[in-house]
N, C-alpha and C. Protein backbone atom coordinates (compact mmCIF):
# COMPACT_ATOMS: atom_id res chain seq x y z
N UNK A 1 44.67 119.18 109.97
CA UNK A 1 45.41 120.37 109.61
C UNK A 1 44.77 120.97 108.37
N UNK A 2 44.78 122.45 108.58
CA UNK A 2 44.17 122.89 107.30
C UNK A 2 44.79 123.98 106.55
N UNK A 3 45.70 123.65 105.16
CA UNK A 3 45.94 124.53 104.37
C UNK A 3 45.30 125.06 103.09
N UNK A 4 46.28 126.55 103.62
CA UNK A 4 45.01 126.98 102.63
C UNK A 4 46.10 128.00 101.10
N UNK A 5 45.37 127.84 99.55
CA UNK A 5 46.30 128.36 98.82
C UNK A 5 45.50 129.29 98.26
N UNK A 6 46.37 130.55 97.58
CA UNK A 6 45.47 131.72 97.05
C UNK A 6 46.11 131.86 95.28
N UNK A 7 45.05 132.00 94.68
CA UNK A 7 45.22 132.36 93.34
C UNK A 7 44.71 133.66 92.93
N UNK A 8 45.42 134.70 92.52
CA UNK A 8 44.37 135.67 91.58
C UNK A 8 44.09 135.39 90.22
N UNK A 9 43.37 135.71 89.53
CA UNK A 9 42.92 135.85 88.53
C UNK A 9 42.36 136.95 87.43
N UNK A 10 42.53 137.50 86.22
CA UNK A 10 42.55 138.21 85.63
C UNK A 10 41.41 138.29 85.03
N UNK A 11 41.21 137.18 84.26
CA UNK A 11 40.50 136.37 83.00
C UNK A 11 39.22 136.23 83.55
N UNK A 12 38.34 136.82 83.14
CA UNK A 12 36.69 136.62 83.77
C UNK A 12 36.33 135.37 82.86
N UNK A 13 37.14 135.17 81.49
CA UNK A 13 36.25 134.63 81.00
C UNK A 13 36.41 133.12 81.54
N UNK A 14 37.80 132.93 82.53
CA UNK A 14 37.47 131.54 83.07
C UNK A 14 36.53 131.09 84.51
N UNK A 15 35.71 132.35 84.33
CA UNK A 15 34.87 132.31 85.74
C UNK A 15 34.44 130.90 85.35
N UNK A 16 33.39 131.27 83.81
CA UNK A 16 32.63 130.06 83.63
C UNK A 16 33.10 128.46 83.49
N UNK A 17 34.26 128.55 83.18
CA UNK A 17 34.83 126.70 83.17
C UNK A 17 35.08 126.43 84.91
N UNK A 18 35.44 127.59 85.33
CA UNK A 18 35.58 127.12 86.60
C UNK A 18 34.26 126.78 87.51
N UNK A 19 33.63 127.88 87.16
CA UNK A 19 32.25 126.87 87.94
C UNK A 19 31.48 125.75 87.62
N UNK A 20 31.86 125.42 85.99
CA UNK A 20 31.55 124.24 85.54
C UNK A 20 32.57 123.01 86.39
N UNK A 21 33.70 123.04 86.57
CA UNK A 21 34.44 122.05 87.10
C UNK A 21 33.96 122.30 88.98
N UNK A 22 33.79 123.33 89.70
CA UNK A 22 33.10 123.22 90.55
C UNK A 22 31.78 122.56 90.76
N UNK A 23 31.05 122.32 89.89
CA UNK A 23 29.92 121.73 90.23
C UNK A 23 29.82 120.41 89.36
N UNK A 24 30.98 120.11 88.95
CA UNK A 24 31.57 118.68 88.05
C UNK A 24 30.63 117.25 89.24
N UNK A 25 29.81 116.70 88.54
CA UNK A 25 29.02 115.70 89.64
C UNK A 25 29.89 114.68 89.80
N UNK A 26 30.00 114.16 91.09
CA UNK A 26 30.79 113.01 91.63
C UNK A 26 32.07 113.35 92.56
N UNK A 27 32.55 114.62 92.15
CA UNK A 27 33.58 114.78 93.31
C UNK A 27 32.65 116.79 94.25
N UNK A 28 31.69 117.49 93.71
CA UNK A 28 31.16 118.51 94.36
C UNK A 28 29.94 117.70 95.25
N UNK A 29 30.30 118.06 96.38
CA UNK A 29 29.18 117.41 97.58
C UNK A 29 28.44 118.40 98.15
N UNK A 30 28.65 119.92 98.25
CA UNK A 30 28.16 120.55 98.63
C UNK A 30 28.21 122.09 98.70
N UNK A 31 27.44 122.93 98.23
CA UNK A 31 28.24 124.09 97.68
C UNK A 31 26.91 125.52 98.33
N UNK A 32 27.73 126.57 98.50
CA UNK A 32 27.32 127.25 99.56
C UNK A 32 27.87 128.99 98.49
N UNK A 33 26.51 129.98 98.98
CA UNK A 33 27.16 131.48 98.59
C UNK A 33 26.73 132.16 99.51
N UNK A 34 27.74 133.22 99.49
CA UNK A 34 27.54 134.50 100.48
C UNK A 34 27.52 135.84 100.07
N UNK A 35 25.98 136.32 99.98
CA UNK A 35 25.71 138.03 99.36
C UNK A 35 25.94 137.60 98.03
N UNK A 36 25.28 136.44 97.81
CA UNK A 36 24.51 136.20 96.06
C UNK A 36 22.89 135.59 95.97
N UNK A 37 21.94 136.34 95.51
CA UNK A 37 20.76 136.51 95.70
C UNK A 37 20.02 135.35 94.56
N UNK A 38 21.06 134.65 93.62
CA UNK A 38 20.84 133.77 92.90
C UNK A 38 21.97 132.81 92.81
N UNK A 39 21.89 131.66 93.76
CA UNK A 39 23.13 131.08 94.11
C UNK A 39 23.49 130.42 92.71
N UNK A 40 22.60 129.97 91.92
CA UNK A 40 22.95 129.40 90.82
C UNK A 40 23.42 129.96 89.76
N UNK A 41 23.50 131.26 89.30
CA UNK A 41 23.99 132.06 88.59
C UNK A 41 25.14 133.18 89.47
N UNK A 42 25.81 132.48 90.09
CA UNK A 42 26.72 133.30 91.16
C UNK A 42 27.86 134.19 89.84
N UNK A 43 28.13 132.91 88.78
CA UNK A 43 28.96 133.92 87.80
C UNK A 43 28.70 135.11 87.20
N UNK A 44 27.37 135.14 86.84
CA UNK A 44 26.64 136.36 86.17
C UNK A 44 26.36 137.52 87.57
N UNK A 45 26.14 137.42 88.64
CA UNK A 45 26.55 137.92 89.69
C UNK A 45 27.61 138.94 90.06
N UNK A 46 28.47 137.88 89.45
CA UNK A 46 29.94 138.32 89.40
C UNK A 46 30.22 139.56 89.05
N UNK A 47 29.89 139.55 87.49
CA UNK A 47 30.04 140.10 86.12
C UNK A 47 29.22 141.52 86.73
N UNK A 48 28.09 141.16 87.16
CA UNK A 48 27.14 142.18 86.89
C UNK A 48 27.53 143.47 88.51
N UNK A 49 28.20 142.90 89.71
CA UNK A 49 28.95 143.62 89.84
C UNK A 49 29.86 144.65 89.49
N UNK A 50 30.46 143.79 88.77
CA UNK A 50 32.13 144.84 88.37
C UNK A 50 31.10 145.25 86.97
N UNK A 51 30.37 144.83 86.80
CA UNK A 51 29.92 146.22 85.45
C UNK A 51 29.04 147.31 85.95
N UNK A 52 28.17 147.18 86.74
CA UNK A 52 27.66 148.49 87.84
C UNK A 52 28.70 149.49 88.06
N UNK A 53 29.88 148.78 88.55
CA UNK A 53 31.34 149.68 89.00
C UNK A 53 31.94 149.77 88.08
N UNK A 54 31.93 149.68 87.10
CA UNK A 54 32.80 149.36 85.81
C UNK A 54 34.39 149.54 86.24
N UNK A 55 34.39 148.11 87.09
CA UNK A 55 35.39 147.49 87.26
C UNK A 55 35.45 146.23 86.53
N UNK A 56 35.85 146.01 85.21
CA UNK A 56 36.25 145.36 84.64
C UNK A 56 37.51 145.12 84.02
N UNK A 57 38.36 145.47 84.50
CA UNK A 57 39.50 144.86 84.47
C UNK A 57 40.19 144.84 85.50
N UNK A 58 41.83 144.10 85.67
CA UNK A 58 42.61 143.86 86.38
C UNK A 58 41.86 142.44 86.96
N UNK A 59 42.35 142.19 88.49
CA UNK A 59 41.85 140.69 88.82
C UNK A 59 40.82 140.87 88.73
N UNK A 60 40.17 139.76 88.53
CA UNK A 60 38.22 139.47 88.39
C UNK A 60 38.08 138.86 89.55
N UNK A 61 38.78 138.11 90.00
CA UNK A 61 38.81 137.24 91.32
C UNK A 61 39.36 136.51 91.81
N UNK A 62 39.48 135.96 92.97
CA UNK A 62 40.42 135.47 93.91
C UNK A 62 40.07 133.66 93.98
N UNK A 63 40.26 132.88 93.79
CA UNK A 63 40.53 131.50 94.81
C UNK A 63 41.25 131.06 95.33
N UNK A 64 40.51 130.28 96.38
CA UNK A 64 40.83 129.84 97.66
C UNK A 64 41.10 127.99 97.29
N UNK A 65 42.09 127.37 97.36
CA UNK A 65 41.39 125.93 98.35
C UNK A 65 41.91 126.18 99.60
N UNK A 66 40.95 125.61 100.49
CA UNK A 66 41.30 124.98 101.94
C UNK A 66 41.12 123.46 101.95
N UNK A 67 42.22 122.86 102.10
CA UNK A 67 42.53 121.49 102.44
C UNK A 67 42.75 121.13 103.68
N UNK A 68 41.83 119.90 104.01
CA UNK A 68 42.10 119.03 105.60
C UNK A 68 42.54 117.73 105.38
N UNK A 69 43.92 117.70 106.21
CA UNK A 69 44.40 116.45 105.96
C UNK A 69 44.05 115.41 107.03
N UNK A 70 43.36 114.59 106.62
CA UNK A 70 43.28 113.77 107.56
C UNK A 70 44.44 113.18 108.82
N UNK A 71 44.21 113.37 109.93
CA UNK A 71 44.97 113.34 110.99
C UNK A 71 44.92 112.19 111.76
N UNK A 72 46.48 111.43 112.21
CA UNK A 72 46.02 109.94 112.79
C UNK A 72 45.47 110.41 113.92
N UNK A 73 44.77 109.29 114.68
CA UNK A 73 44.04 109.69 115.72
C UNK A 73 42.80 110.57 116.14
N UNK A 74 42.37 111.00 115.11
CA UNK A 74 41.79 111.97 114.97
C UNK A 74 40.37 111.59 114.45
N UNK A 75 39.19 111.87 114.36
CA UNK A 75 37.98 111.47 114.34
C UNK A 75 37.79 112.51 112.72
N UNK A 76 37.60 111.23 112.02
CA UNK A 76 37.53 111.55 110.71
C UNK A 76 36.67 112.87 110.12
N UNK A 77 36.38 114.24 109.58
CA UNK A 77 35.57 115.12 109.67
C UNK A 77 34.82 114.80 108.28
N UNK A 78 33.52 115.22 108.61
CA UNK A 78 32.69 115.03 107.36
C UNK A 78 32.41 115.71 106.43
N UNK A 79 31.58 116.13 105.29
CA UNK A 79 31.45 117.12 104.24
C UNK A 79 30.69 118.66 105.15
N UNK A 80 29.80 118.77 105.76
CA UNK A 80 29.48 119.36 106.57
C UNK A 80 30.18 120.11 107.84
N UNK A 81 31.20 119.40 108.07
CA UNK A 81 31.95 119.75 108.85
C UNK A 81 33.21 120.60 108.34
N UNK A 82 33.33 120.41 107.17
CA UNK A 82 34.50 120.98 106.16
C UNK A 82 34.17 122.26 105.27
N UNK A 83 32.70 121.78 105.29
CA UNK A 83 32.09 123.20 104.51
C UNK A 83 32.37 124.10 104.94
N UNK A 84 31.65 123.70 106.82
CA UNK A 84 31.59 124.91 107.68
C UNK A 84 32.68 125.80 107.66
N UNK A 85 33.56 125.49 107.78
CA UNK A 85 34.89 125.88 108.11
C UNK A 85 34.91 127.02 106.76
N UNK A 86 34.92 126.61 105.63
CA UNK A 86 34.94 127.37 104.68
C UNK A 86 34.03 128.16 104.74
N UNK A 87 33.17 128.04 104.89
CA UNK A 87 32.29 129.31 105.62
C UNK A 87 32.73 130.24 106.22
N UNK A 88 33.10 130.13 107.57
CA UNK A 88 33.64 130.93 108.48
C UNK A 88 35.04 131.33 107.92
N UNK A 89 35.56 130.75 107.28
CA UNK A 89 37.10 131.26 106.86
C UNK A 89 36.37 132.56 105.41
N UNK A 90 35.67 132.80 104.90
CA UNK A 90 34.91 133.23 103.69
C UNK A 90 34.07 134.55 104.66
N UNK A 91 33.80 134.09 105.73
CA UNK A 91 33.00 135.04 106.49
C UNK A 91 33.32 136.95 106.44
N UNK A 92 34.73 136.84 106.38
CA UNK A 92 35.88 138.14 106.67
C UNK A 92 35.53 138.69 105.77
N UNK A 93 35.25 138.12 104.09
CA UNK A 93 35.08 138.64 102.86
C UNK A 93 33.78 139.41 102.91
N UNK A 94 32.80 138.05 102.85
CA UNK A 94 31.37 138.47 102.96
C UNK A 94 30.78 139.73 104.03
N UNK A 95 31.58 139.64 105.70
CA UNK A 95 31.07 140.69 105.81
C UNK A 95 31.51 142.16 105.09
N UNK A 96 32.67 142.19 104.95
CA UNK A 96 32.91 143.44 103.90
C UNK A 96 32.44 143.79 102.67
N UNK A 97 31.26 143.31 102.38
CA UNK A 97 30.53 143.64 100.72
C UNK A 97 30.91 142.05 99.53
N UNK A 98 31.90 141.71 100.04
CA UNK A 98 32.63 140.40 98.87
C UNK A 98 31.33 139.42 98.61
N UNK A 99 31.11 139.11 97.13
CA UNK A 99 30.64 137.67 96.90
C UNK A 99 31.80 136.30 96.87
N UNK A 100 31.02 135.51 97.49
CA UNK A 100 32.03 134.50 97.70
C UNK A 100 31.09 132.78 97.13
N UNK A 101 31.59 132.60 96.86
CA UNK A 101 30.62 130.93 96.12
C UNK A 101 32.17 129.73 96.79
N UNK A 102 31.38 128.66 97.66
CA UNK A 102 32.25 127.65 98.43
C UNK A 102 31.64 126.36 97.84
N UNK A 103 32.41 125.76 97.15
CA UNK A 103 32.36 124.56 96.87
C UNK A 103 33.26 123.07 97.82
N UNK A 104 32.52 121.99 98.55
CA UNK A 104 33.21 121.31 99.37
C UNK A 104 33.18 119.87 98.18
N UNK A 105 34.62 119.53 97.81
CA UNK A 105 34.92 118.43 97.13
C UNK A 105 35.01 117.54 98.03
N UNK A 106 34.88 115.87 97.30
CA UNK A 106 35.53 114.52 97.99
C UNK A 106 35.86 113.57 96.93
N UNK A 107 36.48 114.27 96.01
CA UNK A 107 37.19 113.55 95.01
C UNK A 107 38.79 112.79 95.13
N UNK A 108 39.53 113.57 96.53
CA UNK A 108 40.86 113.42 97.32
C UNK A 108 40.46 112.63 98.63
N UNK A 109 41.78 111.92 98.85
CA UNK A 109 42.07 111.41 100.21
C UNK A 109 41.56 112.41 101.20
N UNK A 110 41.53 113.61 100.82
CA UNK A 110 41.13 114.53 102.15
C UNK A 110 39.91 115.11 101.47
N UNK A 111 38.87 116.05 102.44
CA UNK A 111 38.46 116.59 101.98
C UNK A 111 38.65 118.57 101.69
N UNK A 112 38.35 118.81 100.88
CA UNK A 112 38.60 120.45 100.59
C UNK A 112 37.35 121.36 100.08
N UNK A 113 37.92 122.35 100.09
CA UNK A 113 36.99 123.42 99.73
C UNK A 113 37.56 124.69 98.70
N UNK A 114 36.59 124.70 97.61
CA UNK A 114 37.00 125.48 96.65
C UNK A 114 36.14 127.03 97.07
N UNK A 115 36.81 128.01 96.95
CA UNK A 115 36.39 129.21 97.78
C UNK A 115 36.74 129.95 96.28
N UNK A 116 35.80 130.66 95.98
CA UNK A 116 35.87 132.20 94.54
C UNK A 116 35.22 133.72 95.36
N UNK A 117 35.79 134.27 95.07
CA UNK A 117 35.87 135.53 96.09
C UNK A 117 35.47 136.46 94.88
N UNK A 118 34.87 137.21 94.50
CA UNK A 118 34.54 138.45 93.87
C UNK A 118 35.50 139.42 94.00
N UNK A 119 36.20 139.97 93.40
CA UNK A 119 37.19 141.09 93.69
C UNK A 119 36.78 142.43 93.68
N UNK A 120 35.34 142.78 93.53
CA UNK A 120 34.52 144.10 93.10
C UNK A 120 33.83 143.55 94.52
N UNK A 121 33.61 144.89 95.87
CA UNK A 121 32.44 145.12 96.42
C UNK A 121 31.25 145.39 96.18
N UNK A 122 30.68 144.63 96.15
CA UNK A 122 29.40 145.28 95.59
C UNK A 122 28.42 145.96 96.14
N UNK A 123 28.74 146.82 96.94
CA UNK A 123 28.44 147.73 97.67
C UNK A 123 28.89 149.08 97.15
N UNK A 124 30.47 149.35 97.08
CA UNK A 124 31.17 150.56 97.30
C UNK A 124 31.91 150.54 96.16
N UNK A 125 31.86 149.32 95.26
CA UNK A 125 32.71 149.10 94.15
C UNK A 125 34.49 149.27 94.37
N UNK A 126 34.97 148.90 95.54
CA UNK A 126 36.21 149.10 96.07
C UNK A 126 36.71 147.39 95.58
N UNK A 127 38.00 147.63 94.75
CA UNK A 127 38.30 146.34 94.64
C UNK A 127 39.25 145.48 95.49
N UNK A 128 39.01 144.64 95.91
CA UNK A 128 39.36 143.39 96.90
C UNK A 128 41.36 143.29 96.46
N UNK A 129 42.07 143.59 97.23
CA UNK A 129 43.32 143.03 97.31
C UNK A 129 43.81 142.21 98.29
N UNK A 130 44.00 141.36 97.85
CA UNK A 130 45.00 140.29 98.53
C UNK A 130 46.21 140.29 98.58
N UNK A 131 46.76 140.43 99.63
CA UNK A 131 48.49 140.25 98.86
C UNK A 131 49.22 138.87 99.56
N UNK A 132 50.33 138.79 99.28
CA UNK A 132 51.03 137.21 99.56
C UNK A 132 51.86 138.08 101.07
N UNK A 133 52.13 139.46 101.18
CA UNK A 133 52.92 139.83 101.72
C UNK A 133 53.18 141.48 102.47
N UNK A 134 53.34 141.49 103.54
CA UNK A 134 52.95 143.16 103.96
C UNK A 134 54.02 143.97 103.86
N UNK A 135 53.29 144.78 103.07
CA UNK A 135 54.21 145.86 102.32
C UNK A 135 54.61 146.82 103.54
N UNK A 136 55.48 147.77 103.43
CA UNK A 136 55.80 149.09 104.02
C UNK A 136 55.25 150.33 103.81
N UNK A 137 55.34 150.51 102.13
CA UNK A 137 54.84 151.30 102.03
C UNK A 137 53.15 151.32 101.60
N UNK A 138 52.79 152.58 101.77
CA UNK A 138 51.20 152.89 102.05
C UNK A 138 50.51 152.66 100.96
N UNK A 139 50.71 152.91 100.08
CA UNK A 139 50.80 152.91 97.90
C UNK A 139 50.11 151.73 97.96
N UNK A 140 51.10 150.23 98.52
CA UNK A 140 50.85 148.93 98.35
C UNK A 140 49.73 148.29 99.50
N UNK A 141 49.44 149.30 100.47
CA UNK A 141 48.47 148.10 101.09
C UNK A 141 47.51 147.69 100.73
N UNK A 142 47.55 145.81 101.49
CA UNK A 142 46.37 145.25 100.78
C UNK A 142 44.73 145.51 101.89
N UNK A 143 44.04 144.91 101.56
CA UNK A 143 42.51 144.63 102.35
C UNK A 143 42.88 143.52 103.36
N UNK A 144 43.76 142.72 103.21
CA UNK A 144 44.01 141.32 103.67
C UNK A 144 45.37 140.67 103.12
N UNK A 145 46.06 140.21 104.19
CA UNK A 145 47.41 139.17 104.01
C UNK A 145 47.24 138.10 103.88
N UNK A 146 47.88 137.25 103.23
CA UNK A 146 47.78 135.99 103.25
C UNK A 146 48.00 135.36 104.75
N UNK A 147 49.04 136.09 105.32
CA UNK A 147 49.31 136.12 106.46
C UNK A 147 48.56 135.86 107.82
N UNK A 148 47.31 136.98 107.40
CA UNK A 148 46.28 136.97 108.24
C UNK A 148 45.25 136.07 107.74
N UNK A 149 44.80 135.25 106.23
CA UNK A 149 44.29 134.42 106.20
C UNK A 149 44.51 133.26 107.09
N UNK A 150 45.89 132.68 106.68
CA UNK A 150 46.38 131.45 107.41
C UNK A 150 46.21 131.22 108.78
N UNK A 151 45.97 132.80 109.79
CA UNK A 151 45.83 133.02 110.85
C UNK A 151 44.51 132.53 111.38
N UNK A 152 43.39 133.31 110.77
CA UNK A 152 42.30 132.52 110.65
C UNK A 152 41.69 131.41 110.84
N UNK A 153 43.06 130.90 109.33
CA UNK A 153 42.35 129.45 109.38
C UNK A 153 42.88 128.79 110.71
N UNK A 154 43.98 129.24 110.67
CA UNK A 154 44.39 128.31 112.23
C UNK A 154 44.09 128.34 113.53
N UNK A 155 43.20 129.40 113.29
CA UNK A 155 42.00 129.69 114.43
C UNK A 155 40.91 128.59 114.50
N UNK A 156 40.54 128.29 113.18
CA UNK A 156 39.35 127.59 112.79
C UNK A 156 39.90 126.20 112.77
N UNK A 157 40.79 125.39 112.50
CA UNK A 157 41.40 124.54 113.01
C UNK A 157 41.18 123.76 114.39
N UNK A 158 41.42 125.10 115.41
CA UNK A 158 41.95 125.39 116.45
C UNK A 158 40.43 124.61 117.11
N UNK A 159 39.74 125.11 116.76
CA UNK A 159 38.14 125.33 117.30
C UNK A 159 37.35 124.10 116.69
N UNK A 160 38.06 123.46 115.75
CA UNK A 160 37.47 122.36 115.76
C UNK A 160 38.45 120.78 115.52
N UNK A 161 39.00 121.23 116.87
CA UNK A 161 40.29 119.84 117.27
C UNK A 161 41.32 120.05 116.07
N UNK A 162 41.39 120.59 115.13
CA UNK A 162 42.71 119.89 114.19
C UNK A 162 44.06 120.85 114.26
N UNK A 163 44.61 120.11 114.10
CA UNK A 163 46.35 120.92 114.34
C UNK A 163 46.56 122.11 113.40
N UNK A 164 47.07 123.07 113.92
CA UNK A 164 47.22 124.06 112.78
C UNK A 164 48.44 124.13 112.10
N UNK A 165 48.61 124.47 111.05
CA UNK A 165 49.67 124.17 109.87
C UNK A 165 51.20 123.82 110.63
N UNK A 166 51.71 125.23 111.49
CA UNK A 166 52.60 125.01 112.42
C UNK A 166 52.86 124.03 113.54
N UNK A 167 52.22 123.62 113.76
CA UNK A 167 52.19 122.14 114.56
C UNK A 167 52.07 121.30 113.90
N UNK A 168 51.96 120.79 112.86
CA UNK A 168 51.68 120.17 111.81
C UNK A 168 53.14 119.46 111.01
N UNK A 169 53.80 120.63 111.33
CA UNK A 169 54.72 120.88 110.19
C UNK A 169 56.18 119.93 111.79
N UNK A 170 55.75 120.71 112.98
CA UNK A 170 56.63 120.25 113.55
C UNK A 170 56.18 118.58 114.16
N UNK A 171 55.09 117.93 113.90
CA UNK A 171 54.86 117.18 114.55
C UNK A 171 55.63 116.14 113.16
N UNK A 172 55.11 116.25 112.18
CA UNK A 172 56.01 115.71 110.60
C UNK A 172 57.61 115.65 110.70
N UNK A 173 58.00 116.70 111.32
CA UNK A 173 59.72 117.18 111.41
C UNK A 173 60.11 116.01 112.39
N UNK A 174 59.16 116.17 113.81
CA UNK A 174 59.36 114.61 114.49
C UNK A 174 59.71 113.62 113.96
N UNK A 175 58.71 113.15 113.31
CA UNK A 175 58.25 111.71 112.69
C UNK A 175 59.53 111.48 111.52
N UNK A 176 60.03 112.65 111.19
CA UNK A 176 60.94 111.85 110.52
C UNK A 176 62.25 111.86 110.45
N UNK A 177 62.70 112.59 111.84
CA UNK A 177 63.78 112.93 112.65
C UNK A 177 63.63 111.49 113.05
N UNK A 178 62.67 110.88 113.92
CA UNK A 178 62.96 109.28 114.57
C UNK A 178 63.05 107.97 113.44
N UNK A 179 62.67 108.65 112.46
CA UNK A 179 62.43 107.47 111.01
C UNK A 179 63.83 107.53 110.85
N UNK A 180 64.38 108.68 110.61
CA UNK A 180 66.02 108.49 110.60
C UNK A 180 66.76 107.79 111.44
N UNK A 181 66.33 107.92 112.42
CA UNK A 181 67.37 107.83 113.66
C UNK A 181 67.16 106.33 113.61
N UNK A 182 65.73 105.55 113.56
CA UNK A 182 65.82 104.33 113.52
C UNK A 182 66.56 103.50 112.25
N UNK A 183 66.95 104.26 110.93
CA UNK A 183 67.30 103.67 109.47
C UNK A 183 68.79 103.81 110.48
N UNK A 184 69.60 104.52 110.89
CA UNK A 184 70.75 104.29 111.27
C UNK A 184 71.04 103.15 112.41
N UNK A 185 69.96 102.58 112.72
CA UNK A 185 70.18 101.55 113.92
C UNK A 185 69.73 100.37 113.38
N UNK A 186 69.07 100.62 112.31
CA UNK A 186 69.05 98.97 111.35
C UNK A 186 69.98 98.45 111.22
């Protein structure tokens, strides 16, 4: 199963601790960018975006984790296999102008993926909104729902054997509907 959580962010100036704890050695296994021409300086990247557009303020940028929980029965997935996914879930951004930098941890029981999204196109200088929720009115629309992220991912799930959040959630509701039922027959 794979969930996924969204943060915005304001503060450019925590681009840099954050990519320092992204590439923290011993739990970063493998790390991946999309429409950054110097993967190692992806922060200055960043920056040098939204100052072309002199979009410098409001959010600076977006993260992502996507988490896979390991599933009984299920054929354990590897760092490569987890990346990918973050890839293709990151794909939606990247083709629309977005820089995106994917970091795949194995510091947890599961493995995850740390996803930083650029909030400046760097193309058209149009800034990236996310929202948690779809508005009505026209004023508020975003580029992307959270809505339609989760969709995604549960596409990508889907496509590579693992349960998507909603099945997930009811196969758990099972398991502990009968855990009950058996504590009352003790």
């Amino acid at each position: 199963m794979g969930v996924i959580k969204l943060k915005s962010v304001k503060y450019i100036k925590g681009l840099v601790n954050l990519k320092k704890d992204l590439e923290r050695s011993g739990q970063n296994v493998k790390s991946s960018t999309l429409n950054i021409d110097r993967p190692s300086e992806w922060v200055q990247e960043f920056k040098d975006v939204k100052e072309i557009h002199q979009k410098t303020s409001g959010i600076q940028y977006y993260t992502l984790i996507q988490s896979f929980e390991n599933e009984e029965g299920k054929e354990k997935y590897n760092v490569d296999d987890i990346h990918q996914m973050g890839i293709e879930l990151t794909q939606v951004f990247a083709d629309k102008g977005y820089q995106v930098a994917i970091a795949t941890h194995n510091d947890t029981n599961n493995l995850y993926n740390h996803i930083v999204i650029n909030s400046v196109n760097q193309y058209n200088g149009k800034k990236l909104r996310i929202s948690r929720y779809k508005y009505r009115e026209e004023k508020y629309k975003a580029d992307l729902y959270m809505e339609d992220l989760k969709t995604l991912n549960d596409e990508i799930c889907k496509q590579n054997g693992l349960h998507t959040l909603t099945e997930s959630k009811v196969i758990k509701d099972q398991l502990e509907k009968n855990n009950k039922k058996r504590r009352i027959y003790e």
